[in-house]
C-alpha atoms as a PDB file:
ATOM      1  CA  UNK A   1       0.000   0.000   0.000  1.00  0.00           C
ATOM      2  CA  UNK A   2       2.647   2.364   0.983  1.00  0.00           C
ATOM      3  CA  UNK A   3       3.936   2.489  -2.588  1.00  0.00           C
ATOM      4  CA  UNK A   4       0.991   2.589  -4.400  1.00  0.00           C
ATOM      5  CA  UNK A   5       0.118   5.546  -2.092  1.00  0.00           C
ATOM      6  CA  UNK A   6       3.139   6.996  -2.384  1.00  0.00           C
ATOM      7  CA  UNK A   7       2.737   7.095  -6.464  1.00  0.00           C
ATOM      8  CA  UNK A   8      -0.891   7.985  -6.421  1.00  0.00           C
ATOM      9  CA  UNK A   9       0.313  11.682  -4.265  1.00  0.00           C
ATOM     10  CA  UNK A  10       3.014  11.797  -6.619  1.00  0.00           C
ATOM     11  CA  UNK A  11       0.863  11.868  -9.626  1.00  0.00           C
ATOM     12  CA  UNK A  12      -1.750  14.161  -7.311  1.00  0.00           C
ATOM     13  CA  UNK A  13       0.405  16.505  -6.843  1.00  0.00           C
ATOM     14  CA  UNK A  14       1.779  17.038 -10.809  1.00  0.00           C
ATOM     15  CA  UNK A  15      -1.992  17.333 -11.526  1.00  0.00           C
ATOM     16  CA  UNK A  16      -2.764  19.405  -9.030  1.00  0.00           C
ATOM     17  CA  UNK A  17       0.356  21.808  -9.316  1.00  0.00           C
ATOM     18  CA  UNK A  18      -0.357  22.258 -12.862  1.00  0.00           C
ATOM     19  CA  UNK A  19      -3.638  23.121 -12.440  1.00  0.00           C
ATOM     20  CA  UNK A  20      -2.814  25.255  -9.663  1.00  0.00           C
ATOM     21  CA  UNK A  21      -0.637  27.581 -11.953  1.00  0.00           C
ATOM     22  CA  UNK A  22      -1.827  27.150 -15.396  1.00  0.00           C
ATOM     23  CA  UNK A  23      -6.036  26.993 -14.456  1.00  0.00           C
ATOM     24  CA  UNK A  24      -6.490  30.440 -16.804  1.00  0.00           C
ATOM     25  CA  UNK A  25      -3.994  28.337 -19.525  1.00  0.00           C
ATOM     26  CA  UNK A  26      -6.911  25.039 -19.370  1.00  0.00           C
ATOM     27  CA  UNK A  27      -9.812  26.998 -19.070  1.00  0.00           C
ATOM     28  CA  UNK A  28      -9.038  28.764 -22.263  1.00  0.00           C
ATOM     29  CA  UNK A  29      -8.924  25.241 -24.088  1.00  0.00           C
ATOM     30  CA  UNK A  30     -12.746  24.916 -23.814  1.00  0.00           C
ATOM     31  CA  UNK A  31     -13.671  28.540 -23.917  1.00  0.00           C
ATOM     32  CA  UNK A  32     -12.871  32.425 -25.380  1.00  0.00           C
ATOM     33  CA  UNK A  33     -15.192  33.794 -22.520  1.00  0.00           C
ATOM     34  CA  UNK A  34     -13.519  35.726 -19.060  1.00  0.00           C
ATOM     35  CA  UNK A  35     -16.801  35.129 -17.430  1.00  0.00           C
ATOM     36  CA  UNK A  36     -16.469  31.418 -17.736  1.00  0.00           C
ATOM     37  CA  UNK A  37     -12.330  31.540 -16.967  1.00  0.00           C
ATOM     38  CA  UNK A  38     -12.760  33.436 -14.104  1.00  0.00           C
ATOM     39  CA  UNK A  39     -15.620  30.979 -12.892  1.00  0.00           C
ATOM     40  CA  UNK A  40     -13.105  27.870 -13.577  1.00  0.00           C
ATOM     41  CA  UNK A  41     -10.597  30.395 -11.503  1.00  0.00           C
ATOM     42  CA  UNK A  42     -13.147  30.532  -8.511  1.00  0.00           C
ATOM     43  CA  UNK A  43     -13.847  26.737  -8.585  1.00  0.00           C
ATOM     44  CA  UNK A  44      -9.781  25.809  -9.141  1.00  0.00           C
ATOM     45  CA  UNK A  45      -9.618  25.475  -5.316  1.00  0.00           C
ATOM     46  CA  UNK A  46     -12.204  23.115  -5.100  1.00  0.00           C
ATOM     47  CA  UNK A  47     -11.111  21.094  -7.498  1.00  0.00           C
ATOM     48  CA  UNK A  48      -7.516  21.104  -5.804  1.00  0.00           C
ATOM     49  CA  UNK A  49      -8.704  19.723  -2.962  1.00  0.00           C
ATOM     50  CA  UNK A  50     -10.764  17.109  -4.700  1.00  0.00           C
ATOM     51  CA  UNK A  51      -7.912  15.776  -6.662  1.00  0.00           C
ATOM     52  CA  UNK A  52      -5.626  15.220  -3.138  1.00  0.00           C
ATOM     53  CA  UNK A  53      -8.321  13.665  -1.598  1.00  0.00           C
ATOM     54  CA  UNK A  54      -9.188  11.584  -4.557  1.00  0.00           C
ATOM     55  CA  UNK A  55      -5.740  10.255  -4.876  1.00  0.00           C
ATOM     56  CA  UNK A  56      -5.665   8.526  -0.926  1.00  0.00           C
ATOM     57  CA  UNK A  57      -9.509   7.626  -1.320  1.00  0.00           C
ATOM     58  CA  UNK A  58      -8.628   5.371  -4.500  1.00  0.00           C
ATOM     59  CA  UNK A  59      -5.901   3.673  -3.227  1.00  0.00           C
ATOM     60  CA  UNK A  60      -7.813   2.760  -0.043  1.00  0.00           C
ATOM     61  CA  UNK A  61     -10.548   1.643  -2.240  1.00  0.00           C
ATOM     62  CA  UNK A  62      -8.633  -0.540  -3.859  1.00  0.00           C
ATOM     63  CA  UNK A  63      -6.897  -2.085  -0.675  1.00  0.00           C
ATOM     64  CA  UNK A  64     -10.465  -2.602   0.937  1.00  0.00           C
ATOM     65  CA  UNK A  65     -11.613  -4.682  -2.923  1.00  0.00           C
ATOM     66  CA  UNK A  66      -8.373  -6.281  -2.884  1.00  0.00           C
ATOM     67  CA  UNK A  67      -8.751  -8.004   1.047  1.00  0.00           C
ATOM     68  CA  UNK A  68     -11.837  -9.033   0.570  1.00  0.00           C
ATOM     69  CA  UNK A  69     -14.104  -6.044   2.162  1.00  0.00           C
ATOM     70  CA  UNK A  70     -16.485  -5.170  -0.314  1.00  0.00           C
ATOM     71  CA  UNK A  71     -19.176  -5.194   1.822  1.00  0.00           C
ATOM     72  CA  UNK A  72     -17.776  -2.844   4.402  1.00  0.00           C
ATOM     73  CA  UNK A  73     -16.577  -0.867   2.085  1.00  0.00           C
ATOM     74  CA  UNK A  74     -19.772  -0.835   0.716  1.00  0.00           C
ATOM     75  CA  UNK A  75     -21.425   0.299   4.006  1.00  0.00           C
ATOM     76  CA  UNK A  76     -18.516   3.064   4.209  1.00  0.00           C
ATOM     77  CA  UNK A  77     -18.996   4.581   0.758  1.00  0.00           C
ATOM     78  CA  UNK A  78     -22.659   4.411   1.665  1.00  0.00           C
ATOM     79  CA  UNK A  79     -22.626   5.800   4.885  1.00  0.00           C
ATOM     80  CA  UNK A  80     -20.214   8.722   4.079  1.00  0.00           C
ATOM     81  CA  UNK A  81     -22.026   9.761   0.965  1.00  0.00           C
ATOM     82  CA  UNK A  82     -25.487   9.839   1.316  1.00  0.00           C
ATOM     83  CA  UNK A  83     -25.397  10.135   4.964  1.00  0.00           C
ATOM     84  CA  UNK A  84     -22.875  12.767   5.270  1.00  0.00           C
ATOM     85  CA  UNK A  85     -21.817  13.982   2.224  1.00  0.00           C
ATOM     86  CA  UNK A  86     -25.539  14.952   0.239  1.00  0.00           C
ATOM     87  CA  UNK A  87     -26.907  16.362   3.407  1.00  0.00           C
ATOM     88  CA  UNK A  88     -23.882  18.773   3.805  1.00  0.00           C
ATOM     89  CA  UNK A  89     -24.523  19.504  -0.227  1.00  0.00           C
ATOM     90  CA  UNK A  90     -27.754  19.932  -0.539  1.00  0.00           C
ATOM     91  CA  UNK A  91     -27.106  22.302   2.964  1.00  0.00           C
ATOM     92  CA  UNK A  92     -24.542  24.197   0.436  1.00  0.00           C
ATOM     93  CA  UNK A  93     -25.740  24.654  -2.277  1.00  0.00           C
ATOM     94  CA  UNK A  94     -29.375  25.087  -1.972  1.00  0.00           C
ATOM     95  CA  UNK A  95     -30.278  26.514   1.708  1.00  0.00           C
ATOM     96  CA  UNK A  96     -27.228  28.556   1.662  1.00  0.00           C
ATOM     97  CA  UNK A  97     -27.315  29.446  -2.076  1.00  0.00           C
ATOM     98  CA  UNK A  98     -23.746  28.216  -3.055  1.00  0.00           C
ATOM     99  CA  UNK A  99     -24.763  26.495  -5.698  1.00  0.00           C
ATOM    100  CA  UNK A 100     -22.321  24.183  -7.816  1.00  0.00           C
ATOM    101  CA  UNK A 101     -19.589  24.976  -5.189  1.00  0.00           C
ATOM    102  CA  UNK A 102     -22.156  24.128  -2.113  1.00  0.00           C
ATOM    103  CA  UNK A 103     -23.143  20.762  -3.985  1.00  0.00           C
ATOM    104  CA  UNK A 104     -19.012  20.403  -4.304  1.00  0.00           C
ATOM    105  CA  UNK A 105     -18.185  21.221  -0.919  1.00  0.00           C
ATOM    106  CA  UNK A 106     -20.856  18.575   0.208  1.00  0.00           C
ATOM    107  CA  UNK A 107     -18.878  16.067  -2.258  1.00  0.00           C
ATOM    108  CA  UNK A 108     -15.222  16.794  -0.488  1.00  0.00           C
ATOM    109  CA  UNK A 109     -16.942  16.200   2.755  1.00  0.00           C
ATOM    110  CA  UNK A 110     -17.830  13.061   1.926  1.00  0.00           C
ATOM    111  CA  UNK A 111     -14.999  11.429   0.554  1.00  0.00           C
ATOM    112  CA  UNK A 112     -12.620  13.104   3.131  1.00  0.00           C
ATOM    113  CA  UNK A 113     -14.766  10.761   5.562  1.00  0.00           C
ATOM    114  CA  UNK A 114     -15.015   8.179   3.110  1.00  0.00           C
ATOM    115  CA  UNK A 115     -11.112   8.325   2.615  1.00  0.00           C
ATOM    116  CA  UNK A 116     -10.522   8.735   7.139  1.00  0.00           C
ATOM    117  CA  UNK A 117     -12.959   5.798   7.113  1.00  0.00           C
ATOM    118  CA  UNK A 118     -11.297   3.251   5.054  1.00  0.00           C
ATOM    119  CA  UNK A 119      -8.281   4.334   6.534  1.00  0.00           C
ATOM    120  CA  UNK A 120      -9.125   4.039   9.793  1.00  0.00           C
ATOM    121  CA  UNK A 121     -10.423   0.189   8.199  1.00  0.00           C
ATOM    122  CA  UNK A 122      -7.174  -0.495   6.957  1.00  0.00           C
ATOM    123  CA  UNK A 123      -4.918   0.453  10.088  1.00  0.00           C
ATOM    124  CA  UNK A 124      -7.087  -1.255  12.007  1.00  0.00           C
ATOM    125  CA  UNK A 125      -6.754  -4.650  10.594  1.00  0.00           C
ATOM    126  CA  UNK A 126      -4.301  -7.490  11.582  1.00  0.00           C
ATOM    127  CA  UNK A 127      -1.834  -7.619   8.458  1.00  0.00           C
ATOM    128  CA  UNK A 128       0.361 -10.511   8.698  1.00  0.00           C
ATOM    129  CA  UNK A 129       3.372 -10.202   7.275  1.00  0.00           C
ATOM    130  CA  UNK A 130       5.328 -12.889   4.575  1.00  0.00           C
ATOM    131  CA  UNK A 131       8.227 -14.045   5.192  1.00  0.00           C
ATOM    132  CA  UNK A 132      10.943 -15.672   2.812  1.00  0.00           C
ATOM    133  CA  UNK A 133      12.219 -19.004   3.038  1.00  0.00           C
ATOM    134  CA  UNK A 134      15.448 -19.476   3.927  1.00  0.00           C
ATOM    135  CA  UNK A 135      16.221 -21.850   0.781  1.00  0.00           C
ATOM    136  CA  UNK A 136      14.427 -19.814  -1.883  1.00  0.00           C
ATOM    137  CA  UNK A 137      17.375 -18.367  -4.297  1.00  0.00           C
ATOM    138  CA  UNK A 138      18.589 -15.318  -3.488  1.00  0.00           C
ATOM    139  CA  UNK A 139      18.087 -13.448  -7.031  1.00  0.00           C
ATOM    140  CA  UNK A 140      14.075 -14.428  -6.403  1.00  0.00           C
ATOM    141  CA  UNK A 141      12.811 -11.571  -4.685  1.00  0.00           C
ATOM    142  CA  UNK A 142       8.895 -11.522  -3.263  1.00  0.00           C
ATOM    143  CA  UNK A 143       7.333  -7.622  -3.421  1.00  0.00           C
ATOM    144  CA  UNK A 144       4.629  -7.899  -0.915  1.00  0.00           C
END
């Protein structure tokens, strides 16, 4: 996992860097308009944060799929979504009049719990750890 992780905030962080300094650059792809650049300016941040977050979330993901906890993971994405994450975006962006950045905000908060959740999973859980045999060749090596 600590790898995979490792690589998945390395690539995070390339997207989100160049995103972070070239946002005007990639809005300008799609459209001529300053209205809609600026309003890909003002939601940059958001999308920042989604990105980091993102990056840990999918890795846990895949170490909950990969053991053998679907269903709990399941019940987590569940949970933290519609329980947690909606609520808070449908607080946002309606009640409060946020709109699309209300409804996103609601969206981070749920898979930063979704993300602390899985995590909390995976530290939690007995990992037992392989160890080589003493006869196995030496040039063999085992990446667990």
């Amino acid at each position: 996992m600590g790898v995979t992780l490792r690589l998945s905030i390395l690539q995070a962080l390339a997207v989100v860097l160049a995103l972070a300094f070239g946002h005007n650059i990639w809005a300008a792809f799609f459209s001529n308009s300053p209205s809609i650049i600026n309003r890909f300016a003002s939601m940059t941040p958001l999308l920042l944060i989604s990105i980091t977050i993102d990056s840990f979330q999918g890795v846990l993901s895949g170490v909950a799929r990969g053991s053998g906890w679907q269903l709990l993971a399941m019940w987590v994405n569940m949970g933290t979504f519609y329980f947690i994450g909606m609520p808070i975006a449908c607080l946002l962006g309606f009640k409060f009049k946020l709109y699309a950045k209300g409804l996103w905000i609601g969206l981070i908060c749920g898979l930063s719990c979704q993300a602390g959740a899985l995590l909390l999973i995976t530290l939690s859980r007995k990992w037992i750890k392989i160890e080589v045999s003493e006869d196995v060749d030496r040039e063999t090596r085992i990446f667990v």
